[in-house]
Structure formats: structure tokens, C-alpha cells
N, C-alpha and C. Protein backbone atom coordinates (compact mmCIF):
# COMPACT_ATOMS: atom_id res chain seq x y z
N UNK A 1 0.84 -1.16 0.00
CA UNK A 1 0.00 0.00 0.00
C UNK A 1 0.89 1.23 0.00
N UNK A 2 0.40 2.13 -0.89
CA UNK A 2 1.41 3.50 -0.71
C UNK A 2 0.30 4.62 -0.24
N UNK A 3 1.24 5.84 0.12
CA UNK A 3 0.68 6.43 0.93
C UNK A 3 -0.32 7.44 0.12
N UNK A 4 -1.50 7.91 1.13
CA UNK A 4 -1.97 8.56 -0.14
C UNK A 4 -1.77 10.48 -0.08
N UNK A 5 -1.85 10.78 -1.66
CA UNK A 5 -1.23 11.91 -1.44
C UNK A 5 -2.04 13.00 -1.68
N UNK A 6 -3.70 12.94 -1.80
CA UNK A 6 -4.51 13.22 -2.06
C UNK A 6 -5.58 13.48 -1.19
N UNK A 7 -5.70 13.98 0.15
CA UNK A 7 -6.83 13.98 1.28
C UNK A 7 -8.09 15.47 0.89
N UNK A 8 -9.21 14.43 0.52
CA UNK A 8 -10.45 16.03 0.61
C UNK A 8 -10.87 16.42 1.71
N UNK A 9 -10.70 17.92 1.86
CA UNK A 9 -10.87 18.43 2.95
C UNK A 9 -12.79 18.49 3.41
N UNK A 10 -13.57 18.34 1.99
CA UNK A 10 -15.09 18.27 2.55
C UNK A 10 -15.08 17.20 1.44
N UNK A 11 -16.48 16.96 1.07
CA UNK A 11 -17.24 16.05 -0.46
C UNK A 11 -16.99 16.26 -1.21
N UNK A 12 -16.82 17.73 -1.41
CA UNK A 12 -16.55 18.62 -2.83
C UNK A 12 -15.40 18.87 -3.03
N UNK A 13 -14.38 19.13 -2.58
CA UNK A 13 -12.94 19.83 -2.53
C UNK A 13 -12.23 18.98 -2.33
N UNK A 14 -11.05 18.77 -2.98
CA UNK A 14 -9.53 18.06 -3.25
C UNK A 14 -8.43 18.59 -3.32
N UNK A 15 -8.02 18.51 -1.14
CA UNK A 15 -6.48 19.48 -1.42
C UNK A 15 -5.63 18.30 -2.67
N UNK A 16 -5.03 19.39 -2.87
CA UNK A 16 -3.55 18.98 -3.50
C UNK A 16 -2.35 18.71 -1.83
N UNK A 17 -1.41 17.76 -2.00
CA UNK A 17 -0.67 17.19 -0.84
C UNK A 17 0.68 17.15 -1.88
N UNK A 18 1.65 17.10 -1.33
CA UNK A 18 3.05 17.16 -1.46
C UNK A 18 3.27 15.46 -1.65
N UNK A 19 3.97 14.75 -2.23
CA UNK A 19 4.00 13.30 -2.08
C UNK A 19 4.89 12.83 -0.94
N UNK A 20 4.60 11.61 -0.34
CA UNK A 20 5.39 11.60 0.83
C UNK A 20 7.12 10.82 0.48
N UNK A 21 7.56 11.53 0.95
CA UNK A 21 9.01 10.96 0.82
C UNK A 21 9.30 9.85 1.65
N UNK A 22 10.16 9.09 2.12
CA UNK A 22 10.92 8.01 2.52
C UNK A 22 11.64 8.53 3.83
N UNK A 23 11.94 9.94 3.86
CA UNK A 23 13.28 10.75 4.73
C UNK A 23 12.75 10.11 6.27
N UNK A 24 11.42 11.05 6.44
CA UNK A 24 10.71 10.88 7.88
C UNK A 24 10.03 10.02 8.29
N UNK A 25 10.02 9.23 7.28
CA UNK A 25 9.59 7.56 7.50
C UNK A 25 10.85 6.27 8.19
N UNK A 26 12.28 6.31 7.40
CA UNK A 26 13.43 6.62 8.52
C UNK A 26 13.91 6.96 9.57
N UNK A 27 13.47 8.19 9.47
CA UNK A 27 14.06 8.95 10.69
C UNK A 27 13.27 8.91 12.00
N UNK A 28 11.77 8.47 11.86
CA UNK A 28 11.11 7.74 12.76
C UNK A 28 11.43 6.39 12.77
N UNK A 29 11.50 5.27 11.69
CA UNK A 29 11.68 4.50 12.06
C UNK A 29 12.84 4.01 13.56
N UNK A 30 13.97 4.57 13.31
CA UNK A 30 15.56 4.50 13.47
C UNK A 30 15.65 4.87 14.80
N UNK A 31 14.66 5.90 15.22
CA UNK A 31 14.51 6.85 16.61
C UNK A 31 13.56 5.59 17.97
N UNK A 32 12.49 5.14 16.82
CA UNK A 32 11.93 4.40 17.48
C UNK A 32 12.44 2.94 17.85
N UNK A 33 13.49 2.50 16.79
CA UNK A 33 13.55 1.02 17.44
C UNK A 33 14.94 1.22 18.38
N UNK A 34 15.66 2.85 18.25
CA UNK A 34 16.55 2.72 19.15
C UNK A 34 16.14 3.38 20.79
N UNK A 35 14.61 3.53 20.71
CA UNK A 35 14.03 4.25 22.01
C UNK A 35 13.91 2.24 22.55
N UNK A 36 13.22 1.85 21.76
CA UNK A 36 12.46 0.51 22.45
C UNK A 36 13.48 -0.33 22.19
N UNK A 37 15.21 -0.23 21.91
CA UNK A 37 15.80 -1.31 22.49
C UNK A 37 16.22 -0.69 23.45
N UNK A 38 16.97 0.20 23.59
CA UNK A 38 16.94 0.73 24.95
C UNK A 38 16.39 0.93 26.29
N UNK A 39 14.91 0.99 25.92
CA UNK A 39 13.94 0.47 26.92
C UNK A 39 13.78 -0.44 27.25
N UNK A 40 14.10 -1.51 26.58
CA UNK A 40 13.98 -3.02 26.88
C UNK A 40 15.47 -3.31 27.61
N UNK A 41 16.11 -2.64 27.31
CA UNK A 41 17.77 -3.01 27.79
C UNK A 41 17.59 -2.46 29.47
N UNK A 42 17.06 -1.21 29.87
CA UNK A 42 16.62 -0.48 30.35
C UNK A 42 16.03 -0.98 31.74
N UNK A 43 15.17 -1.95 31.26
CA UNK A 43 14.17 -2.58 32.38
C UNK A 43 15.17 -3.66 33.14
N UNK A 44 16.04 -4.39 31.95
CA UNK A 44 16.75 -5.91 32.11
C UNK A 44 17.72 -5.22 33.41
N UNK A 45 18.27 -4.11 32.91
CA UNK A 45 19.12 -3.81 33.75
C UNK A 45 18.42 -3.41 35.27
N UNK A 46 17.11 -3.27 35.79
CA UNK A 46 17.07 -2.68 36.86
C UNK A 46 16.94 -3.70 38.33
N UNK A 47 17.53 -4.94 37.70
CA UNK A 47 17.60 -5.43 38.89
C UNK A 47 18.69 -5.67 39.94
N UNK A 48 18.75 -5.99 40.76
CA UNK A 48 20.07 -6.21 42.13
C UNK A 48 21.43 -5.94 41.17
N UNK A 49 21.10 -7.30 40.22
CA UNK A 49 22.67 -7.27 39.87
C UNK A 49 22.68 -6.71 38.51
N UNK A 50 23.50 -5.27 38.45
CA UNK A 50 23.52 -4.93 36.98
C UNK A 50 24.87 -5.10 36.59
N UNK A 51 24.65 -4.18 35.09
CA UNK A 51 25.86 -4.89 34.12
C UNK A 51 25.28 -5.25 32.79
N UNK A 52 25.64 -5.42 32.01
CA UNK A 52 25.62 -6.03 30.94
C UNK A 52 25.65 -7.78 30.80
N UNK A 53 26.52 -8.22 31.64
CA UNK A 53 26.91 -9.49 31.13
C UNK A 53 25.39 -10.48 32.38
N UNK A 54 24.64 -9.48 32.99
CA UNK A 54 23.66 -10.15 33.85
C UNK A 54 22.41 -10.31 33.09
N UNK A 55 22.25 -9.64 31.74
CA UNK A 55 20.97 -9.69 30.70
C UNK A 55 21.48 -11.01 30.05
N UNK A 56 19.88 -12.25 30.32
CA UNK A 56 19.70 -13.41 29.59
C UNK A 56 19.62 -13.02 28.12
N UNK A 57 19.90 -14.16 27.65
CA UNK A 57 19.47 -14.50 26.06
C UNK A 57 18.51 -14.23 26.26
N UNK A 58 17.86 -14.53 26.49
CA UNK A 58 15.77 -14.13 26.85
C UNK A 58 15.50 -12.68 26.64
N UNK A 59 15.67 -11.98 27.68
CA UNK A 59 15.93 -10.22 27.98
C UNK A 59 16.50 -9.53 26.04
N UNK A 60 17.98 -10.14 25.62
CA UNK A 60 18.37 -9.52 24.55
C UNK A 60 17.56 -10.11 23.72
N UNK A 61 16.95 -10.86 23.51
CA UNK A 61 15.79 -11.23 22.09
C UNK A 61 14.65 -10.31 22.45
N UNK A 62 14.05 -9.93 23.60
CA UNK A 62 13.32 -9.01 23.66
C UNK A 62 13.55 -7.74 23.26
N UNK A 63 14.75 -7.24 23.28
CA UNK A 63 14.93 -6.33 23.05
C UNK A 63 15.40 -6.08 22.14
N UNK A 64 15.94 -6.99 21.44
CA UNK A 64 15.63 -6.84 19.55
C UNK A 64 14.63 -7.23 18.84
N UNK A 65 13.12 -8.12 19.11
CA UNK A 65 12.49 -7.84 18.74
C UNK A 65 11.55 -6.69 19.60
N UNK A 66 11.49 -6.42 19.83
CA UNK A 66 10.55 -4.56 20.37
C UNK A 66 11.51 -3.82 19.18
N UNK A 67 12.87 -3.70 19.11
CA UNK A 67 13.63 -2.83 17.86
C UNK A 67 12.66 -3.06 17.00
N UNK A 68 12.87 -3.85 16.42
CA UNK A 68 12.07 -4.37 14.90
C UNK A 68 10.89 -4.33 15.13
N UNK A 69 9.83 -4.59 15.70
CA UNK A 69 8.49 -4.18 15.61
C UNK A 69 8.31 -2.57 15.84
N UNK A 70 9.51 -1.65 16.67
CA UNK A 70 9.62 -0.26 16.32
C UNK A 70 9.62 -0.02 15.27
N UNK A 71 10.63 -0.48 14.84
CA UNK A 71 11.34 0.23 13.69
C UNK A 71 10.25 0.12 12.77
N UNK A 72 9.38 -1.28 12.13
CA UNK A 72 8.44 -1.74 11.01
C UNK A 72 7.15 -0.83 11.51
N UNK A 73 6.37 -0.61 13.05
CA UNK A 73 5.67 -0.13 12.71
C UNK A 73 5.92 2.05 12.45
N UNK A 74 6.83 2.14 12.92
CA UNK A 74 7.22 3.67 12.99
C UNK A 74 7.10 3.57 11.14
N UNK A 75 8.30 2.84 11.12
CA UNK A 75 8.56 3.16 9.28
C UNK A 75 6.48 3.14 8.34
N UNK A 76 6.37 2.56 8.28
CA UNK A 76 4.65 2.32 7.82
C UNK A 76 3.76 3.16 8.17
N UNK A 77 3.62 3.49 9.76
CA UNK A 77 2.67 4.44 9.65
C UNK A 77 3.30 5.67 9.73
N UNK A 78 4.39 6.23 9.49
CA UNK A 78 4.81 7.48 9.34
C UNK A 78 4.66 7.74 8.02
N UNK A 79 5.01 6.79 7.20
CA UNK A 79 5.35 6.83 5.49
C UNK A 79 3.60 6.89 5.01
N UNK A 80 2.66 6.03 5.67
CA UNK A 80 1.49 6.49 5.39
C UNK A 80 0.76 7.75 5.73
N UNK A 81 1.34 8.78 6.43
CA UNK A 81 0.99 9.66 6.69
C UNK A 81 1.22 10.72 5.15
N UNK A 82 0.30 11.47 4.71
CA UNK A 82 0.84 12.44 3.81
C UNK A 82 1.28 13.57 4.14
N UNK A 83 2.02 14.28 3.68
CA UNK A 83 2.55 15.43 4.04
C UNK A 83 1.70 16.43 3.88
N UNK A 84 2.25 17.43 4.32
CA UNK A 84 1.13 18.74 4.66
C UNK A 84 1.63 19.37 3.63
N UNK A 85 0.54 20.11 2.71
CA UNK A 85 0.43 20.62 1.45
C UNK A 85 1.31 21.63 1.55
N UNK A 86 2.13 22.50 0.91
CA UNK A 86 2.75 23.70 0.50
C UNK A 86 2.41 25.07 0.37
């Protein structure tokens, strides 16, 4: 599905929209899966014993998939968003 670039503002009327680029569809994506691995890294770490080397295999698969379900849904619904007309 691509995004659409065409939104009527009533029944009758058809703004014109700018087409959406790829840039801020990125740049959300990238922001978001590095907020939600971090957050997931985030939590692993808040117990008694921290560190790095105290996060299970378990904990780091969580927290690369939350990345990737960031990243896929940021990228999609940002890129489906149309840009604001000129």
C-alpha cells in the first residue's frame, strides 16, 4: 500500500498534498527502534545485579524484537501519513 497523497478536505474539494518521501519515515523508524531497544535493555538492567553481562538470552531477544516491531511499525505508519500541502 502507498501512501496517499490526495486527502479532501469536505465532499466537494480536493487538497492537493506534497507526495510523501521516505526521509521521515526513517528517521522515525531508526529513533523508534533505538528508544524501544533501549527500553527493553533499560528494564533488564534494573535489577540487584547490573551490568551487561547479567541480561539473559531471553531479555536480549526481547529487546531486539521490540527494535524491529519499532522500527516496522514507525517506518509504515509514518510513510502512510501524507505530508502537509505547500
Amino acid at each position: 500500500m502507498s501512501a496517499p497523497i490526495h486527502v479532501p478536505r469536505t465532499a466537494n474539494e480536493h487538497a492537493a498534498s506534497t507526495p510523501t518521501t521516505a526521509a521521515k519515515a526513517w528517521a522515525a523508524a531508526l529513533f523508534s527502534a533505538v528508544l524501544a531497544f533501549l527500553s527493553s535493555l533499560l528494564t533488564a538492567l534494573g535489577g540487584a545485579d547490573t551490568g551487561f553481562d547479567s541480561i539473559t538470552a531471553g531479555q536480549w531477544l526481547t529487546a531486539v524484537i521490540a527494535a524491529l516491531v519499532a522500527f516496522g511499525g514507525a517506518a509504515g505508519l509514518t510513510y502512510y501519513v501524507p505530508n502537509k500541502p505547500r
